[in-house]
PDB file of N, CA and C in Angstrom:
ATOM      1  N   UNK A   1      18.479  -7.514  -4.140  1.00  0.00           N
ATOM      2  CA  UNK A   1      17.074  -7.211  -4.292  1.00  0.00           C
ATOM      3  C   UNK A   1      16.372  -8.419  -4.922  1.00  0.00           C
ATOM      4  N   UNK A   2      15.282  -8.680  -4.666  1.00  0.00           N
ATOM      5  CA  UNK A   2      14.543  -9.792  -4.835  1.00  0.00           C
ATOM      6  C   UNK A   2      13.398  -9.737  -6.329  1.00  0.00           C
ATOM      7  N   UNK A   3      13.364 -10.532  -7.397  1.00  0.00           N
ATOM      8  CA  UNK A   3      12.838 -10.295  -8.340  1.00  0.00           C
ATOM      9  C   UNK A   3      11.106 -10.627  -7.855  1.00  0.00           C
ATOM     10  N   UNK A   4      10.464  -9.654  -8.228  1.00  0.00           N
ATOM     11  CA  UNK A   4       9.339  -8.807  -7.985  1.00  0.00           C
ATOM     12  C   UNK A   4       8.277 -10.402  -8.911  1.00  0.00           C
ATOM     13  N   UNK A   5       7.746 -10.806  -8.256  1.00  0.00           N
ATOM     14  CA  UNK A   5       6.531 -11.493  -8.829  1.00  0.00           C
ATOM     15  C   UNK A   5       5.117 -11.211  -9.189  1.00  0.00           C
ATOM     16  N   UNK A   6       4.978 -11.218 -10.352  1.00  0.00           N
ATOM     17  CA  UNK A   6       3.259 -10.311 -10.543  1.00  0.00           C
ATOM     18  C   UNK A   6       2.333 -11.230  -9.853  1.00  0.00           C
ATOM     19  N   UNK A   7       1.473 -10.815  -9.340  1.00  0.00           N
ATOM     20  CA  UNK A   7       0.358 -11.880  -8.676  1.00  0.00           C
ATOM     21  C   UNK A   7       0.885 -11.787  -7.174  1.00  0.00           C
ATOM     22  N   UNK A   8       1.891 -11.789  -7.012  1.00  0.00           N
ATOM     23  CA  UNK A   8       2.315 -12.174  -5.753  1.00  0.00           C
ATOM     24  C   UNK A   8       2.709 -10.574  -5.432  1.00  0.00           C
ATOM     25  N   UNK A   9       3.765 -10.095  -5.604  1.00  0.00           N
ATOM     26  CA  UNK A   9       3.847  -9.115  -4.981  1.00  0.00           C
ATOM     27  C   UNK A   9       3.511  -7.579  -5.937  1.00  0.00           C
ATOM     28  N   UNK A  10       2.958  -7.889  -6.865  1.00  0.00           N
ATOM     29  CA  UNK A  10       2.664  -6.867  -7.590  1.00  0.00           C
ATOM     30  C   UNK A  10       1.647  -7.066  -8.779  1.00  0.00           C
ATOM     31  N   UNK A  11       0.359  -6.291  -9.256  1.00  0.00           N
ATOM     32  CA  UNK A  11      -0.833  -6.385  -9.882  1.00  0.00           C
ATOM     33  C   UNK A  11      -0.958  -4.498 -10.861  1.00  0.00           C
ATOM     34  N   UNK A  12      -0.885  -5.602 -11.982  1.00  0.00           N
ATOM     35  CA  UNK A  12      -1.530  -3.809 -12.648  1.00  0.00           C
ATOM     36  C   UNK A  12      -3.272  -3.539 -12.768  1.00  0.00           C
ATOM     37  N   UNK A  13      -2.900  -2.560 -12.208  1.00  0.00           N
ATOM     38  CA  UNK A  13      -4.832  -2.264 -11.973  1.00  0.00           C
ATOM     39  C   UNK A  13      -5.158  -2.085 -13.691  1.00  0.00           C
ATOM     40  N   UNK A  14      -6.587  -1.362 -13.602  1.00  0.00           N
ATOM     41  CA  UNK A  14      -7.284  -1.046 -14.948  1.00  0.00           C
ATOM     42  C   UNK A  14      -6.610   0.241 -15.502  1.00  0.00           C
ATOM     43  N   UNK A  15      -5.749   1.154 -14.760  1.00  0.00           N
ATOM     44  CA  UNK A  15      -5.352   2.259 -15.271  1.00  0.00           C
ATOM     45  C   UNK A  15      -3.650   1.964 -15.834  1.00  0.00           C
ATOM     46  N   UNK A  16      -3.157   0.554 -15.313  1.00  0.00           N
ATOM     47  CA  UNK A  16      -2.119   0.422 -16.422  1.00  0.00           C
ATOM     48  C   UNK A  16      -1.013   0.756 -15.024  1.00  0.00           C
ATOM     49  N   UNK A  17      -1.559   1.109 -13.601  1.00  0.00           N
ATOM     50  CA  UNK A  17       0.032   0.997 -13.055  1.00  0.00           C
ATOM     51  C   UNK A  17      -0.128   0.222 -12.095  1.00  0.00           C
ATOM     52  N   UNK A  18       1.642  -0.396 -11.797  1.00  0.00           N
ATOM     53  CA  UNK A  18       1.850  -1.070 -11.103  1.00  0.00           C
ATOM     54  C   UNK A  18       1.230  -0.896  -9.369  1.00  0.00           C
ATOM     55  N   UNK A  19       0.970  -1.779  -8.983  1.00  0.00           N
ATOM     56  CA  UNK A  19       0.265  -1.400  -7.634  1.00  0.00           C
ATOM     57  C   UNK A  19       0.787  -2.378  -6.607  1.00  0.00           C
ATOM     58  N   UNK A  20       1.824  -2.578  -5.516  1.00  0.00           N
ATOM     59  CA  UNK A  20       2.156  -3.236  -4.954  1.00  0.00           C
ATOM     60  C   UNK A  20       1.347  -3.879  -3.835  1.00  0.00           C
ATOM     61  N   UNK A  21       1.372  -5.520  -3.539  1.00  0.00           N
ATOM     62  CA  UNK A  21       0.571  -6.121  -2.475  1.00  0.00           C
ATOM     63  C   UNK A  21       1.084  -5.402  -0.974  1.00  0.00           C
ATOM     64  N   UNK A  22       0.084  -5.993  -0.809  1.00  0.00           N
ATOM     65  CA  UNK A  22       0.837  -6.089   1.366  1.00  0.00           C
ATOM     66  C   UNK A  22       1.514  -7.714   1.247  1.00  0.00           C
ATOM     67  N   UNK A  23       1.886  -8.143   0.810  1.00  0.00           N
ATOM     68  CA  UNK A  23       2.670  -9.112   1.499  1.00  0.00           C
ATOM     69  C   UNK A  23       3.852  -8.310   0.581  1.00  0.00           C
ATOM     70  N   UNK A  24       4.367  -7.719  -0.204  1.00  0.00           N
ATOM     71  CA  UNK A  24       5.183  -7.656  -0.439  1.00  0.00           C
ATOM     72  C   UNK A  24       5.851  -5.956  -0.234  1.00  0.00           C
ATOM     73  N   UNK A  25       4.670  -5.348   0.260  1.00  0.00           N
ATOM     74  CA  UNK A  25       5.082  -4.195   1.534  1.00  0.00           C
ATOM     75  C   UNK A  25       5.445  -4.825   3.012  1.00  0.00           C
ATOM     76  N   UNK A  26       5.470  -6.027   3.413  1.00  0.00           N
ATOM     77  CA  UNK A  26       5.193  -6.727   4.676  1.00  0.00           C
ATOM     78  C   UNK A  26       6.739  -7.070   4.370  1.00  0.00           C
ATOM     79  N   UNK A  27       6.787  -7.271   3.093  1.00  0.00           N
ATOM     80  CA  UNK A  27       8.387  -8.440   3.168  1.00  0.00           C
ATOM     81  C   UNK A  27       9.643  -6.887   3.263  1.00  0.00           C
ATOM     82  N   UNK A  28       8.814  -5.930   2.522  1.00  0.00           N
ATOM     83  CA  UNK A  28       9.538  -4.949   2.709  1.00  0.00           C
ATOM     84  C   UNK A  28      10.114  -4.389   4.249  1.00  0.00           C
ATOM     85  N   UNK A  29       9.326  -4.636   5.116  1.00  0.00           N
ATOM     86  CA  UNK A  29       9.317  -3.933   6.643  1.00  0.00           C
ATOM     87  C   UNK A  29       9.043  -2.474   7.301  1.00  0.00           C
ATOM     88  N   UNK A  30       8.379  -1.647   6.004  1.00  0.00           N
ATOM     89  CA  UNK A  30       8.389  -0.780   6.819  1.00  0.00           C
ATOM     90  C   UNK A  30       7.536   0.182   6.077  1.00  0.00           C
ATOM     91  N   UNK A  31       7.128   1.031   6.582  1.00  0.00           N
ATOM     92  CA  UNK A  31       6.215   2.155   5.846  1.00  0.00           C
ATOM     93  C   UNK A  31       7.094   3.145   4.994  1.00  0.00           C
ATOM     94  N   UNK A  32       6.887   3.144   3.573  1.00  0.00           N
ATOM     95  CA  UNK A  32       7.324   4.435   2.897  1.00  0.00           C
ATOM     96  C   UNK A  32       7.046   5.945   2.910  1.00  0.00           C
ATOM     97  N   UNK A  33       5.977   5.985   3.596  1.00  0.00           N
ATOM     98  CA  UNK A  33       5.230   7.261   3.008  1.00  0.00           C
ATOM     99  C   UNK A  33       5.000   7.480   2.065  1.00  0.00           C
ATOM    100  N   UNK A  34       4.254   6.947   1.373  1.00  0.00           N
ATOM    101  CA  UNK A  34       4.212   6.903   0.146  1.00  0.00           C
ATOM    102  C   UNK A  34       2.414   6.876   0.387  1.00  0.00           C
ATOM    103  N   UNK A  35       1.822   6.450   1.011  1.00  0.00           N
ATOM    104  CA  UNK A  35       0.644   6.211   0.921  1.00  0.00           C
ATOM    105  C   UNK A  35      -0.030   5.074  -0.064  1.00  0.00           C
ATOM    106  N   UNK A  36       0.475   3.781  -0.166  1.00  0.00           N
ATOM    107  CA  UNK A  36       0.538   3.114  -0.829  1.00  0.00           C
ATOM    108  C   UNK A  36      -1.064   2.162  -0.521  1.00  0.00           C
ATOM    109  N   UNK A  37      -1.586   1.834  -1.693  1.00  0.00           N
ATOM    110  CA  UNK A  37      -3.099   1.424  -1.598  1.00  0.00           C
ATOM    111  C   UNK A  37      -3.351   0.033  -0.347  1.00  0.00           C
ATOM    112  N   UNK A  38      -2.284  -0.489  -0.460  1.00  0.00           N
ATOM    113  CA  UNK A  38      -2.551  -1.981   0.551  1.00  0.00           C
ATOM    114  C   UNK A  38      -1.118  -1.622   1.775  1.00  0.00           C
ATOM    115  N   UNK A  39      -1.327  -0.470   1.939  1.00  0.00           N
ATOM    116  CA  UNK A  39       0.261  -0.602   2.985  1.00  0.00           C
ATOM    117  C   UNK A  39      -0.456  -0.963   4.458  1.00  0.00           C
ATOM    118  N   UNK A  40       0.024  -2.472   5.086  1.00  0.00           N
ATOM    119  CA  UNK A  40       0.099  -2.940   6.675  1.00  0.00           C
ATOM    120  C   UNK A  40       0.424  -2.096   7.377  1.00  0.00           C
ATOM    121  N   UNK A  41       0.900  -0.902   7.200  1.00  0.00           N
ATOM    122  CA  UNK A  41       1.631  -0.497   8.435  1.00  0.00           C
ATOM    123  C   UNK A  41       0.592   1.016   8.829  1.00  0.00           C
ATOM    124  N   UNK A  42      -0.681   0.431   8.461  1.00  0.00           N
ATOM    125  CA  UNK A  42      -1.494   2.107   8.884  1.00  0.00           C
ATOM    126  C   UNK A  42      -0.618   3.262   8.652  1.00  0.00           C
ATOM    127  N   UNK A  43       0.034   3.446   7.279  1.00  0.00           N
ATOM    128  CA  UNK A  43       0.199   4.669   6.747  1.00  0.00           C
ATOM    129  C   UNK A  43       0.745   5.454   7.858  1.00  0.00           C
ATOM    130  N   UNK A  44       1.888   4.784   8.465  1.00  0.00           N
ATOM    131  CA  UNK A  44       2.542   5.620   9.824  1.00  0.00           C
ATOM    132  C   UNK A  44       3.736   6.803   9.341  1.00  0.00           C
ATOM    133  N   UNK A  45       4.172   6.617   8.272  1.00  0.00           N
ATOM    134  CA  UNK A  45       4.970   7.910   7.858  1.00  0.00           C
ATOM    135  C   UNK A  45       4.682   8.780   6.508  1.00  0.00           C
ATOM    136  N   UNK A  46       3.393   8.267   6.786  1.00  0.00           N
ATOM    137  CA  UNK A  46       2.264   9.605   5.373  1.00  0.00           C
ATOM    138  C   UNK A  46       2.110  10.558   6.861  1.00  0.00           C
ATOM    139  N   UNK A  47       2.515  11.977   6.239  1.00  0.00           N
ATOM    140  CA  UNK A  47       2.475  13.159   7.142  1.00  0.00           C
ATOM    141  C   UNK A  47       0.911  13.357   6.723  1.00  0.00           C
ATOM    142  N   UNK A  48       0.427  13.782   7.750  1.00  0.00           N
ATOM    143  CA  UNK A  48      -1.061  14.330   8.203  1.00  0.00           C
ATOM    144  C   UNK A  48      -1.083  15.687   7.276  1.00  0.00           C
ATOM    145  N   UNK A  49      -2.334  15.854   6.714  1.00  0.00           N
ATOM    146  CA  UNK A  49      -3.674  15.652   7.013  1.00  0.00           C
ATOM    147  C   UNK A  49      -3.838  14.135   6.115  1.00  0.00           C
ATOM    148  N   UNK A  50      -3.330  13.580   5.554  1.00  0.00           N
ATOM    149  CA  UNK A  50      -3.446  12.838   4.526  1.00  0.00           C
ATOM    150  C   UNK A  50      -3.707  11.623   4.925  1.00  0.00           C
ATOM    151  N   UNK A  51      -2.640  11.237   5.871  1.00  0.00           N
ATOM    152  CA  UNK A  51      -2.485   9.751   6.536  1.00  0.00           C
ATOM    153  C   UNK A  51      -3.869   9.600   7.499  1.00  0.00           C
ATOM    154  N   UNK A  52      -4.830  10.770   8.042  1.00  0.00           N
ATOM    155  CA  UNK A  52      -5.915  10.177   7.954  1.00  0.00           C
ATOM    156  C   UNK A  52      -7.277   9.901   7.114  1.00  0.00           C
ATOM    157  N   UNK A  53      -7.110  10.811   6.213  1.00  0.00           N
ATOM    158  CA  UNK A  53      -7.655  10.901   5.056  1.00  0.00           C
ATOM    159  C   UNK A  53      -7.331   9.573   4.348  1.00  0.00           C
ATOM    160  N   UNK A  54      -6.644   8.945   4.293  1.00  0.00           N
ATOM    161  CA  UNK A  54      -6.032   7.660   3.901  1.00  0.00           C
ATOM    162  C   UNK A  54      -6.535   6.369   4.978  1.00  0.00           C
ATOM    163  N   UNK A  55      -6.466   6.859   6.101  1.00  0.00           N
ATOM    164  CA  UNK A  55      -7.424   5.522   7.181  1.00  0.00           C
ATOM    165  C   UNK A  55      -8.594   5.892   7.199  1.00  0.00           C
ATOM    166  N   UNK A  56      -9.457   7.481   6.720  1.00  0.00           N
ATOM    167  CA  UNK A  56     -10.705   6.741   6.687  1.00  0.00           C
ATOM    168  C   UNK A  56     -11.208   6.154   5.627  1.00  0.00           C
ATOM    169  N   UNK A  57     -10.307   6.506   4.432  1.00  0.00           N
ATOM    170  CA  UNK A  57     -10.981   5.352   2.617  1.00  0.00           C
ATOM    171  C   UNK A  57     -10.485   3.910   3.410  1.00  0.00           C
ATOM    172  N   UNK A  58      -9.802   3.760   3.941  1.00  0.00           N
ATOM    173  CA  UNK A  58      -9.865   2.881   4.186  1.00  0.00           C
ATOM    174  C   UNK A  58     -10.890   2.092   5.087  1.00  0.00           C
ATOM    175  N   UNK A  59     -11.007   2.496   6.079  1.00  0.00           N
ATOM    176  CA  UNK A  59     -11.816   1.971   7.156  1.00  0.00           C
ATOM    177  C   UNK A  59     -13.125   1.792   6.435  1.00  0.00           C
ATOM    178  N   UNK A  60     -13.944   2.600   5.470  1.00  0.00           N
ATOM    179  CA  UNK A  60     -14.926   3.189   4.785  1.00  0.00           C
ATOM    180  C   UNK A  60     -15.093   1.521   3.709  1.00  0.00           C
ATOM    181  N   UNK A  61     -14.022   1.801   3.032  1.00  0.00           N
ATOM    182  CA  UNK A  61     -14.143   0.043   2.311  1.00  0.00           C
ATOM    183  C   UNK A  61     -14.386  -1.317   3.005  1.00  0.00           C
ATOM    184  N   UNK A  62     -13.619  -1.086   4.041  1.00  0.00           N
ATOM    185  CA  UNK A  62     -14.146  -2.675   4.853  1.00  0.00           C
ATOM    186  C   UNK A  62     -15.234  -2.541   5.570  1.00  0.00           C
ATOM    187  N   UNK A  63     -16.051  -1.220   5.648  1.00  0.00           N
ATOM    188  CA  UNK A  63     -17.476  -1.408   6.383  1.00  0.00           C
ATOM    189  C   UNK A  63     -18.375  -2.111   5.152  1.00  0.00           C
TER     190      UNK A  63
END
């Protein structure tokens, strides 16, 4: 396992938890289901209703 770099693959928000990048969900390969705030992989194994509830905050921020 690869030692975890802050800045790079990991940032603590204002509430004090760890919050993982997309490059270091990217290096990972694959979707957790987890619903993770920067996950590349369009939230493909967050079970529904959620996983779209999750692409539209998303879609909603980059407008």
């Amino acid at each position: 396992m690869q030692e975890l770099i802050e800045g790079i693959h990991y940032y603590v928000n204002d509430e004090g938890y760890v919050v993982l990048t997309a490059q270091y969900l990217l290096e990972r390969g694959y979707c957790c289901g987890n619903g993770c705030l920067h996950c590349p992989y369009n939230y493909e194994n967050v079970p529904e209703p959620r996983r779209t509830d999750l692409l539209l905050k998303k879609q909603e921020i980059r407008s």
